[in-house]
PDB file of N, CA and C in Angstrom:
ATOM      1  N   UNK A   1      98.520 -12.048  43.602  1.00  0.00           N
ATOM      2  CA  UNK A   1      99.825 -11.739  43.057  1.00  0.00           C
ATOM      3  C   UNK A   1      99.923 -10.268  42.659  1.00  0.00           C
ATOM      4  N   UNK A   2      98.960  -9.977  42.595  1.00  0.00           N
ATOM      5  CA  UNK A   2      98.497  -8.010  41.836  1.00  0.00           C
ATOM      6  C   UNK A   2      99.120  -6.890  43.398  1.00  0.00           C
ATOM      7  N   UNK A   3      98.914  -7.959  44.199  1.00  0.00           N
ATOM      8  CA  UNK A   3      99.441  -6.936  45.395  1.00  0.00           C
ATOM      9  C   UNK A   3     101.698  -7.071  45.461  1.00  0.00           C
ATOM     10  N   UNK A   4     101.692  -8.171  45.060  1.00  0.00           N
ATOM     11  CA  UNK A   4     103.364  -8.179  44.994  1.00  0.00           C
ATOM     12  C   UNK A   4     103.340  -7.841  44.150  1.00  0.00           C
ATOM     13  N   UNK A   5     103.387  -7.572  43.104  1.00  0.00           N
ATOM     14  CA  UNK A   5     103.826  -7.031  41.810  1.00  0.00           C
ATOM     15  C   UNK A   5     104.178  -5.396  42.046  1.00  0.00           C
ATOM     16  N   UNK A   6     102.603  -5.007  42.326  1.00  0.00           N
ATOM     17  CA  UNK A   6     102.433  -3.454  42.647  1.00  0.00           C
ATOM     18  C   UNK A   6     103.830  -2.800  43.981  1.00  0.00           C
ATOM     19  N   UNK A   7     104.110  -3.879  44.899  1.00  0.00           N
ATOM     20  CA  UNK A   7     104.730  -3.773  45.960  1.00  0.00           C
ATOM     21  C   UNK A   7     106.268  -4.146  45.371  1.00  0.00           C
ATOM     22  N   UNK A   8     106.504  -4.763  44.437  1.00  0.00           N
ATOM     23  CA  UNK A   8     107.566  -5.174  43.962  1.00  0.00           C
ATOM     24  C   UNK A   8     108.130  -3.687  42.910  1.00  0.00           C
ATOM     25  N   UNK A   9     107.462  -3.270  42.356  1.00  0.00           N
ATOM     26  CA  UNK A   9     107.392  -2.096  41.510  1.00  0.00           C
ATOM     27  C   UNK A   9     107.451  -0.874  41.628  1.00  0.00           C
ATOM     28  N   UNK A  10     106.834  -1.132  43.185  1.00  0.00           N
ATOM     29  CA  UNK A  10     107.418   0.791  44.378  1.00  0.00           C
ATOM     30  C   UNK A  10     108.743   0.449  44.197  1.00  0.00           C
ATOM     31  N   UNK A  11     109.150  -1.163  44.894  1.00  0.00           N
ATOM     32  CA  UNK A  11     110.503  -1.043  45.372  1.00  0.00           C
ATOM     33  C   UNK A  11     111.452  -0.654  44.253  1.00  0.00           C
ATOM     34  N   UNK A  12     111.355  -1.325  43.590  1.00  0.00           N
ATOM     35  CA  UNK A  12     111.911  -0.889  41.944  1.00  0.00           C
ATOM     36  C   UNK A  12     112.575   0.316  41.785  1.00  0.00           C
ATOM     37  N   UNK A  13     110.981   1.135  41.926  1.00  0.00           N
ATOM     38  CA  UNK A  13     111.626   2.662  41.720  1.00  0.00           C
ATOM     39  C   UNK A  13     112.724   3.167  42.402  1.00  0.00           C
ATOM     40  N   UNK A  14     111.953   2.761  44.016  1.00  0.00           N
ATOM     41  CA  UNK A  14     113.681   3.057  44.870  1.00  0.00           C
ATOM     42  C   UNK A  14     114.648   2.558  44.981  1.00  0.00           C
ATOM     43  N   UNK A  15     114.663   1.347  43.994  1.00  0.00           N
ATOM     44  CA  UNK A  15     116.022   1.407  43.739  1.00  0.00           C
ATOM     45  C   UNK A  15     116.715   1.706  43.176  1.00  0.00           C
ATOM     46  N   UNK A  16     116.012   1.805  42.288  1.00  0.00           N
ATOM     47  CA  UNK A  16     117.124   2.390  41.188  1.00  0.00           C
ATOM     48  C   UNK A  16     117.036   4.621  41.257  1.00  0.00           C
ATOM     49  N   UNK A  17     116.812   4.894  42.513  1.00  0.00           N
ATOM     50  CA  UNK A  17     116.602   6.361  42.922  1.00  0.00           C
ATOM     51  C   UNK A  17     117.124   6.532  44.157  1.00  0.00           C
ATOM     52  N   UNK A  18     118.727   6.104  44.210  1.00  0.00           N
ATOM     53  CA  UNK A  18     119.354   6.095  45.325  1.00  0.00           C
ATOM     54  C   UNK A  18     119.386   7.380  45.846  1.00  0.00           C
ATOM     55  N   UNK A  19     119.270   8.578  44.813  1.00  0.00           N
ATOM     56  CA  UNK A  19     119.297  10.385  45.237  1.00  0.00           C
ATOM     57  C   UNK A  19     118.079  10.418  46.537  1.00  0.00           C
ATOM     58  N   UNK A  20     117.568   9.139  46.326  1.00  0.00           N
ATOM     59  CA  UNK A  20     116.562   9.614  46.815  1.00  0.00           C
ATOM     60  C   UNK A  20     116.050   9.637  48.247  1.00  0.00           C
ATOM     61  N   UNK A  21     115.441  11.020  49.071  1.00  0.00           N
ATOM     62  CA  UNK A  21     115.685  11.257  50.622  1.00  0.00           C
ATOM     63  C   UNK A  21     114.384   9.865  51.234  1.00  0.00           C
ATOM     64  N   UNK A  22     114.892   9.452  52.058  1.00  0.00           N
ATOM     65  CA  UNK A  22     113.526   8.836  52.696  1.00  0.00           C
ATOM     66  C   UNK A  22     113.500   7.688  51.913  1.00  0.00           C
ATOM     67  N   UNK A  23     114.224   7.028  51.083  1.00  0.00           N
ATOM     68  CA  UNK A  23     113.900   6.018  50.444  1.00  0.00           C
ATOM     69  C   UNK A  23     113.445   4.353  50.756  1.00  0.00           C
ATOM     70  N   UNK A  24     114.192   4.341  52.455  1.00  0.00           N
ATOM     71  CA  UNK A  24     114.270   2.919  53.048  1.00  0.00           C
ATOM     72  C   UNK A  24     112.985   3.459  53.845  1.00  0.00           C
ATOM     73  N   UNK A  25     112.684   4.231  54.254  1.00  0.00           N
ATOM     74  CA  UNK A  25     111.210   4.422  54.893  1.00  0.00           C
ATOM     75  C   UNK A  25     110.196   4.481  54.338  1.00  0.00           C
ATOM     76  N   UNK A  26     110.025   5.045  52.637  1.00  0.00           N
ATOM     77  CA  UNK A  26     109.192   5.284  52.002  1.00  0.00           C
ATOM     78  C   UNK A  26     108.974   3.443  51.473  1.00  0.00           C
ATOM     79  N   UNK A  27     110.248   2.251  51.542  1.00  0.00           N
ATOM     80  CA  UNK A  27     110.361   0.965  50.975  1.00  0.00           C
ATOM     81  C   UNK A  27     109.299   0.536  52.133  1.00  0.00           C
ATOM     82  N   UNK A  28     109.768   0.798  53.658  1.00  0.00           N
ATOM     83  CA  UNK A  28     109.402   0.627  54.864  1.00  0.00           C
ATOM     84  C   UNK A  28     107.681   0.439  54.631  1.00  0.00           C
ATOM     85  N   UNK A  29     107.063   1.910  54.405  1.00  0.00           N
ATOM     86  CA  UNK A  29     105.640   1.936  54.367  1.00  0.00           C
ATOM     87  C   UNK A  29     105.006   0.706  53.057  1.00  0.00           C
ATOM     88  N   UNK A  30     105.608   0.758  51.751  1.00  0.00           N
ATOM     89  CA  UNK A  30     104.906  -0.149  51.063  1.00  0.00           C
ATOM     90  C   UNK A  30     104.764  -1.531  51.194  1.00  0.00           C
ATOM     91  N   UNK A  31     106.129  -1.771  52.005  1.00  0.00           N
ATOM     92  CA  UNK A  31     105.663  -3.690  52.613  1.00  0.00           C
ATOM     93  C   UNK A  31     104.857  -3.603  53.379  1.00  0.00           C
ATOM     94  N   UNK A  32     104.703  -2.680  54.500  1.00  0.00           N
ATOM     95  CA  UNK A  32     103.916  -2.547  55.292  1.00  0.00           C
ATOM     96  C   UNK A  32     102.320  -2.518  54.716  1.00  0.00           C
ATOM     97  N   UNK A  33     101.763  -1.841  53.681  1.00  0.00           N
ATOM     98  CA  UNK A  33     101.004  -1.657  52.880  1.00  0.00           C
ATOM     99  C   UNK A  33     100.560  -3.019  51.981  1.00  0.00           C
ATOM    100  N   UNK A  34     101.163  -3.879  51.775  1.00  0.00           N
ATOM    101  CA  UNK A  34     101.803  -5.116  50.821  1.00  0.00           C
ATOM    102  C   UNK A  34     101.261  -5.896  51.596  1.00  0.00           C
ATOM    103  N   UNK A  35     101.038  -6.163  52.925  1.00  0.00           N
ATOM    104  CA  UNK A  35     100.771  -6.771  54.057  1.00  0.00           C
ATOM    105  C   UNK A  35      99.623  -6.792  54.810  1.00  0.00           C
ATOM    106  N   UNK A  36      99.278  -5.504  54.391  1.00  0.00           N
ATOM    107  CA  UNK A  36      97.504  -4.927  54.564  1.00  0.00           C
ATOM    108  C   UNK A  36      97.413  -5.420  56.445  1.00  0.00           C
ATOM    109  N   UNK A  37      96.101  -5.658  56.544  1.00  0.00           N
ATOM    110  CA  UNK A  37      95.949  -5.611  58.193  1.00  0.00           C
ATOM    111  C   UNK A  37      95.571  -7.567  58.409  1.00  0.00           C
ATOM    112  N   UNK A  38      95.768  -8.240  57.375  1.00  0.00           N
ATOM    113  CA  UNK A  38      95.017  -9.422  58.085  1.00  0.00           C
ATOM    114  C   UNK A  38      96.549 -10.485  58.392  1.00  0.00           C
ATOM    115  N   UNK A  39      96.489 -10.452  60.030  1.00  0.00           N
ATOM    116  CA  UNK A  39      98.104 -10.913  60.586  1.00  0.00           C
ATOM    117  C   UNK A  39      97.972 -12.123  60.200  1.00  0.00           C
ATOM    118  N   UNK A  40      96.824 -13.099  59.924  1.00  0.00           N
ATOM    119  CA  UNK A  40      97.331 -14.014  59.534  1.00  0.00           C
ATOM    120  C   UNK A  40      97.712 -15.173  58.159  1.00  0.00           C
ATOM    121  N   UNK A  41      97.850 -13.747  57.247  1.00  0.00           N
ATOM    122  CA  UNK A  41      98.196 -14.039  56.142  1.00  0.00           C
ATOM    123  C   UNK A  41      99.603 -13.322  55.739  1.00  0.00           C
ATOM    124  N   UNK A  42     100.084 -12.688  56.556  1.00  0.00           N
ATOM    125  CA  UNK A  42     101.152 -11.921  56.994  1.00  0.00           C
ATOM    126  C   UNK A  42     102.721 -13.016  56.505  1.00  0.00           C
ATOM    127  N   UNK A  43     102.962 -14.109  57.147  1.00  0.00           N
ATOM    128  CA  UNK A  43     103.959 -15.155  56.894  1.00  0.00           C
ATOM    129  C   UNK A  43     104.056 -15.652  55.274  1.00  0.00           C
ATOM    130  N   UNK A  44     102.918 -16.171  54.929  1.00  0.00           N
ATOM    131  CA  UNK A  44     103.468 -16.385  53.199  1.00  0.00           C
ATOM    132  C   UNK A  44     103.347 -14.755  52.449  1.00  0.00           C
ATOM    133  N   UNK A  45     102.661 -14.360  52.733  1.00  0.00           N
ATOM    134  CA  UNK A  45     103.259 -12.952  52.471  1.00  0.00           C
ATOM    135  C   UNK A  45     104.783 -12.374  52.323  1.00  0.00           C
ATOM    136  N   UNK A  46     104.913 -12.268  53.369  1.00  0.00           N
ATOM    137  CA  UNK A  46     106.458 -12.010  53.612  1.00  0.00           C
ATOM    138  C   UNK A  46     107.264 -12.945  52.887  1.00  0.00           C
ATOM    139  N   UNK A  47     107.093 -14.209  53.240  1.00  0.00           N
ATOM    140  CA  UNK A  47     107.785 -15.299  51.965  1.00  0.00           C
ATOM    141  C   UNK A  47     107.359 -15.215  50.359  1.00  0.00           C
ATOM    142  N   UNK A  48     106.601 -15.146  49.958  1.00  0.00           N
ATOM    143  CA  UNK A  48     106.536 -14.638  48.544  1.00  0.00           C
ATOM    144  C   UNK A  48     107.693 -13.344  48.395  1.00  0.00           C
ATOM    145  N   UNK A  49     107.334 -12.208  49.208  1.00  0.00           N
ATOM    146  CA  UNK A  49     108.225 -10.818  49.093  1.00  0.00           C
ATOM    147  C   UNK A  49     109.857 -11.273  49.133  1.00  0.00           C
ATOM    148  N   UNK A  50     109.894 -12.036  50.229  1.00  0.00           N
ATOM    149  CA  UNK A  50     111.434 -11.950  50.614  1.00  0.00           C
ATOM    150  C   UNK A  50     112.010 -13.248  49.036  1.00  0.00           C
ATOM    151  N   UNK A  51     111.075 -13.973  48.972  1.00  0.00           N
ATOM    152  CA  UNK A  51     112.086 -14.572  47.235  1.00  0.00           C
ATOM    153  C   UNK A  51     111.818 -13.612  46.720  1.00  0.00           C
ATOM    154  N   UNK A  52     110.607 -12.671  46.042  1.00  0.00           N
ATOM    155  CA  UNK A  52     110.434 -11.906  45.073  1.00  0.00           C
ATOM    156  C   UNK A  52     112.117 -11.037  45.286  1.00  0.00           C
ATOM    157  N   UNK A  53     112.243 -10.438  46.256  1.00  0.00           N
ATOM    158  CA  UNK A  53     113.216  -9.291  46.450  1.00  0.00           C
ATOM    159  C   UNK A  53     114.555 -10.394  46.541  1.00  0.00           C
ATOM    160  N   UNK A  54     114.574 -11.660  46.917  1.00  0.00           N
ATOM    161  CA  UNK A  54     116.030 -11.859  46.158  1.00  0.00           C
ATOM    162  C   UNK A  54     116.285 -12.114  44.689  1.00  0.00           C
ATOM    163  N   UNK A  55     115.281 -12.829  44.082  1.00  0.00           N
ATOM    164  CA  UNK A  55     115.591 -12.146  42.427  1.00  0.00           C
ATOM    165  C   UNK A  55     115.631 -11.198  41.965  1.00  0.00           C
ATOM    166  N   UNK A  56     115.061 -10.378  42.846  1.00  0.00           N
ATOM    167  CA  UNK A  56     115.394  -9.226  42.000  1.00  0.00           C
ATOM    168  C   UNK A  56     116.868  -8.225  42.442  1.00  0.00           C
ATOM    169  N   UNK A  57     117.373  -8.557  43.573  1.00  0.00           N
ATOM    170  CA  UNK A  57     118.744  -8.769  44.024  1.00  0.00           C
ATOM    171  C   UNK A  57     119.815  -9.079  42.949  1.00  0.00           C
ATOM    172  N   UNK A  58     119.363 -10.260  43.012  1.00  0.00           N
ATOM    173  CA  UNK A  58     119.899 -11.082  41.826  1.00  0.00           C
ATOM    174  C   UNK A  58     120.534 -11.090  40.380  1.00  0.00           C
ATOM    175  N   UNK A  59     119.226 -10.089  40.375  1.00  0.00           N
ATOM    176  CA  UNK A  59     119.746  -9.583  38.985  1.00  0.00           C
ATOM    177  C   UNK A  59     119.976  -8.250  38.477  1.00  0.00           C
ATOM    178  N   UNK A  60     119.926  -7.426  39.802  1.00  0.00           N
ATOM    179  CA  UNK A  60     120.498  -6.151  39.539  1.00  0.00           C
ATOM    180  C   UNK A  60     121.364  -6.150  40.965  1.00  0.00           C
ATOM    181  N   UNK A  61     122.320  -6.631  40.614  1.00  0.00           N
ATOM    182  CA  UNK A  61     123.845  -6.537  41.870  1.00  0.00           C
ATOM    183  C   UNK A  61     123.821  -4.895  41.871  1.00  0.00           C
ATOM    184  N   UNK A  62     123.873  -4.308  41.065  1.00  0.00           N
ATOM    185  CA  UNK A  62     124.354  -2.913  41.342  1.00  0.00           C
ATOM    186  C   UNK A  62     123.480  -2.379  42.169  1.00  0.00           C
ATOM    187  N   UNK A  63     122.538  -2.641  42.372  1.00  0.00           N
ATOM    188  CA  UNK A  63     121.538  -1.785  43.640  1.00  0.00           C
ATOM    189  C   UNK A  63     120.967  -3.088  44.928  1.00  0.00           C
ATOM    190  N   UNK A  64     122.577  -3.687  45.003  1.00  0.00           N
ATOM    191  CA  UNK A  64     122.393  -4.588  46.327  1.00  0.00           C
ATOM    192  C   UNK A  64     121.971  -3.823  47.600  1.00  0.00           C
ATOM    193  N   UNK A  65     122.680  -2.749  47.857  1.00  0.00           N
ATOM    194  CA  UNK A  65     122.680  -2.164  49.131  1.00  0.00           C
ATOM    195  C   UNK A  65     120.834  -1.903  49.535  1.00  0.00           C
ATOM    196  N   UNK A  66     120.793  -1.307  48.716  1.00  0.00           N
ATOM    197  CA  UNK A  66     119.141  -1.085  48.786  1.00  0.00           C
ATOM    198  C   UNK A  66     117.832  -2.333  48.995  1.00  0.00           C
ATOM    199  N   UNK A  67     118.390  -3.787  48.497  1.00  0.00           N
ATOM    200  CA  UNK A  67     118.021  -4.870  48.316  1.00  0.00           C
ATOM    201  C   UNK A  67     118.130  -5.607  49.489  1.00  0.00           C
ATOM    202  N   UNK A  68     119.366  -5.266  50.416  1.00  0.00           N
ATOM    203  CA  UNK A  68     120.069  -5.491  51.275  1.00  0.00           C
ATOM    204  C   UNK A  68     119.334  -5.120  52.505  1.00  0.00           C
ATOM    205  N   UNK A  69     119.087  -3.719  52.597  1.00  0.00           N
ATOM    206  CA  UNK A  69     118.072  -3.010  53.469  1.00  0.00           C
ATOM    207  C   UNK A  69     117.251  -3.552  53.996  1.00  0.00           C
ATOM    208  N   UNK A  70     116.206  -3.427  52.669  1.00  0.00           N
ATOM    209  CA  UNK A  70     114.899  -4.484  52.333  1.00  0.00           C
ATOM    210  C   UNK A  70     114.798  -5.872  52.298  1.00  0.00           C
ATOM    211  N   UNK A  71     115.830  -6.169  52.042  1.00  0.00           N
ATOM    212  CA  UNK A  71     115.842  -7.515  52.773  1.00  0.00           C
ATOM    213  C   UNK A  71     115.816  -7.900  54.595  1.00  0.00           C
ATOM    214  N   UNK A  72     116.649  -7.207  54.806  1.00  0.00           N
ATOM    215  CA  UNK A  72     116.773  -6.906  56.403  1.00  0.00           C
ATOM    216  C   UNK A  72     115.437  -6.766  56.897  1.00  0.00           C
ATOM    217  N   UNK A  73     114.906  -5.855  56.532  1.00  0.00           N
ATOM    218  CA  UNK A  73     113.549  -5.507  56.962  1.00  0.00           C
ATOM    219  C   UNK A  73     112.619  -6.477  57.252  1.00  0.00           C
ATOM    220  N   UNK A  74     112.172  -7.332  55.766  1.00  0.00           N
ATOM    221  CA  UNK A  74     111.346  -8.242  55.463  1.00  0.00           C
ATOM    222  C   UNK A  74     111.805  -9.306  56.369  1.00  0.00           C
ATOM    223  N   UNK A  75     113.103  -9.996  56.916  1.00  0.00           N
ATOM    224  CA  UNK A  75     113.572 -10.785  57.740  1.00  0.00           C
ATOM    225  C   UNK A  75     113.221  -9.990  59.386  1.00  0.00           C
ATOM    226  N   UNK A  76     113.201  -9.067  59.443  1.00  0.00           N
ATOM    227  CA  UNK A  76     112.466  -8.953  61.066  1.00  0.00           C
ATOM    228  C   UNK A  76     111.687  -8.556  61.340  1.00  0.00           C
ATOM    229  N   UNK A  77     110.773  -8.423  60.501  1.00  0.00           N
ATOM    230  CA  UNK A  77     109.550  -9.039  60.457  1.00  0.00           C
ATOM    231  C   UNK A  77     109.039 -10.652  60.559  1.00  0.00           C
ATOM    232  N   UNK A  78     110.080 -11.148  59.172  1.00  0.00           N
ATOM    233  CA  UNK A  78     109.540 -12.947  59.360  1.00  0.00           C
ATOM    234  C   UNK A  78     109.813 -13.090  61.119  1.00  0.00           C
ATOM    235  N   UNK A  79     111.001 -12.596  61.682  1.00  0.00           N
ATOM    236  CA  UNK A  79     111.764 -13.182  62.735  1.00  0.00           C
ATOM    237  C   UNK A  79     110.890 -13.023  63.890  1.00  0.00           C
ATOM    238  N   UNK A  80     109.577 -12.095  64.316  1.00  0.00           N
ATOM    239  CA  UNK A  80     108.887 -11.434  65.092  1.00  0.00           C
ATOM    240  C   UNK A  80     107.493 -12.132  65.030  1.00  0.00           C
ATOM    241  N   UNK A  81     107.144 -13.008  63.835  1.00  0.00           N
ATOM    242  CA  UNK A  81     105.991 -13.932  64.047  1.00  0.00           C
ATOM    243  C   UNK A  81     106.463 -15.062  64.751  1.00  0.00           C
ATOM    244  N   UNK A  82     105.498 -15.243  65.685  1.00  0.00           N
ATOM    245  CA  UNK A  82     105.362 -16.644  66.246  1.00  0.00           C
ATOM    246  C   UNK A  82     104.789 -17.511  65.095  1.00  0.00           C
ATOM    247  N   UNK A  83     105.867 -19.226  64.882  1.00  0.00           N
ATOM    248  CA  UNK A  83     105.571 -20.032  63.986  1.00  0.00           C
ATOM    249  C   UNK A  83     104.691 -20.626  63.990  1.00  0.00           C
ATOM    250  N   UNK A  84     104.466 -21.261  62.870  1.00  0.00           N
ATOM    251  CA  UNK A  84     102.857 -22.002  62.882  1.00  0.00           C
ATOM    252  C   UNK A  84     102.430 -23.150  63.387  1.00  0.00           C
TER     253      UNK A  84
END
Protein backbone atom coordinates (compact mmCIF):
# COMPACT_ATOMS: atom_id res chain seq x y z
CA UNK A 1 0.00 0.00 0.00
CA UNK A 2 3.33 2.35 0.71
CA UNK A 3 3.71 2.30 -3.10
CA UNK A 4 -0.06 3.86 -3.75
CA UNK A 5 0.03 6.18 -1.24
CA UNK A 6 3.53 7.59 -2.36
CA UNK A 7 1.95 7.43 -6.08
CA UNK A 8 -1.28 8.86 -4.86
CA UNK A 9 0.64 11.90 -3.25
CA UNK A 10 2.83 12.87 -6.54
CA UNK A 11 -0.57 12.98 -8.06
CA UNK A 12 -1.86 15.24 -5.41
CA UNK A 13 0.69 17.69 -5.92
CA UNK A 14 -0.25 17.96 -9.57
CA UNK A 15 -3.20 18.59 -8.93
CA UNK A 16 -3.62 20.92 -7.18
CA UNK A 17 -0.42 22.78 -9.50
CA UNK A 18 -2.39 23.27 -12.54
CA UNK A 19 0.49 26.33 -13.41
CA UNK A 20 2.17 23.57 -13.78
CA UNK A 21 4.30 22.76 -17.36
CA UNK A 22 4.51 18.97 -18.00
CA UNK A 23 2.13 18.05 -15.42
CA UNK A 24 0.06 15.05 -17.23
CA UNK A 25 3.52 13.62 -18.25
CA UNK A 26 5.29 14.16 -15.13
CA UNK A 27 1.45 12.17 -13.60
CA UNK A 28 2.33 9.86 -16.77
CA UNK A 29 5.94 8.78 -15.37
CA UNK A 30 4.76 8.14 -11.63
CA UNK A 31 2.00 5.47 -12.50
CA UNK A 32 4.33 4.22 -14.64
CA UNK A 33 6.83 4.08 -11.67
CA UNK A 34 3.73 2.88 -9.27
CA UNK A 35 3.73 -0.15 -11.52
CA UNK A 36 7.42 -0.95 -11.32
CA UNK A 37 8.49 -3.75 -13.98
CA UNK A 38 6.64 -6.97 -12.72
CA UNK A 39 3.62 -7.19 -15.69
CA UNK A 40 2.03 -9.44 -13.77
CA UNK A 41 1.02 -7.65 -10.94
CA UNK A 42 0.33 -4.73 -13.17
CA UNK A 43 -3.91 -5.36 -13.28
CA UNK A 44 -4.74 -5.09 -9.45
CA UNK A 45 -2.38 -2.49 -9.49
CA UNK A 46 -4.01 -0.39 -11.80
CA UNK A 47 -7.34 -1.32 -9.99
CA UNK A 48 -6.33 -0.26 -6.59
CA UNK A 49 -4.99 3.24 -8.51
CA UNK A 50 -7.96 3.73 -10.71
CA UNK A 51 -10.53 3.55 -7.23
CA UNK A 52 -7.76 5.31 -5.31
CA UNK A 53 -7.94 8.28 -8.08
CA UNK A 54 -11.76 8.21 -8.16
CA UNK A 55 -12.01 9.18 -4.53
CA UNK A 56 -9.97 11.32 -4.73
CA UNK A 57 -11.94 12.82 -7.79
CA UNK A 58 -14.56 12.70 -5.64
CA UNK A 59 -13.74 14.77 -3.32
CA UNK A 60 -11.96 17.45 -4.85
CA UNK A 61 -14.46 18.23 -8.01
CA UNK A 62 -12.48 21.32 -8.51
CA UNK A 63 -9.41 19.58 -9.94
CA UNK A 64 -11.63 17.05 -12.05
CA UNK A 65 -9.95 17.86 -15.27
CA UNK A 66 -6.64 16.69 -14.03
CA UNK A 67 -8.37 13.52 -12.37
CA UNK A 68 -10.00 13.13 -15.62
CA UNK A 69 -6.65 12.88 -17.53
CA UNK A 70 -5.39 10.42 -15.11
CA UNK A 71 -8.06 8.64 -15.14
CA UNK A 72 -7.97 8.21 -18.91
CA UNK A 73 -4.60 7.11 -18.68
CA UNK A 74 -4.94 4.45 -15.96
CA UNK A 75 -8.04 3.06 -18.21
CA UNK A 76 -5.66 2.43 -21.31
CA UNK A 77 -3.62 0.90 -19.77
CA UNK A 78 -6.32 -1.47 -17.88
CA UNK A 79 -7.78 -1.64 -21.65
CA UNK A 80 -4.24 -2.99 -23.26
CA UNK A 81 -3.87 -6.06 -20.78
CA UNK A 82 -4.98 -9.21 -21.98
CA UNK A 83 -7.61 -10.63 -19.21
CA UNK A 84 -7.02 -13.20 -16.86
Amino acid sequence: MNRLRNCMDSLRVLARSPESEGRVRVADIRINEYLGPDVTAVRPLLEQLRHAIGVEAEEHPSEDAFWAVVREYVGSWLSRLPED
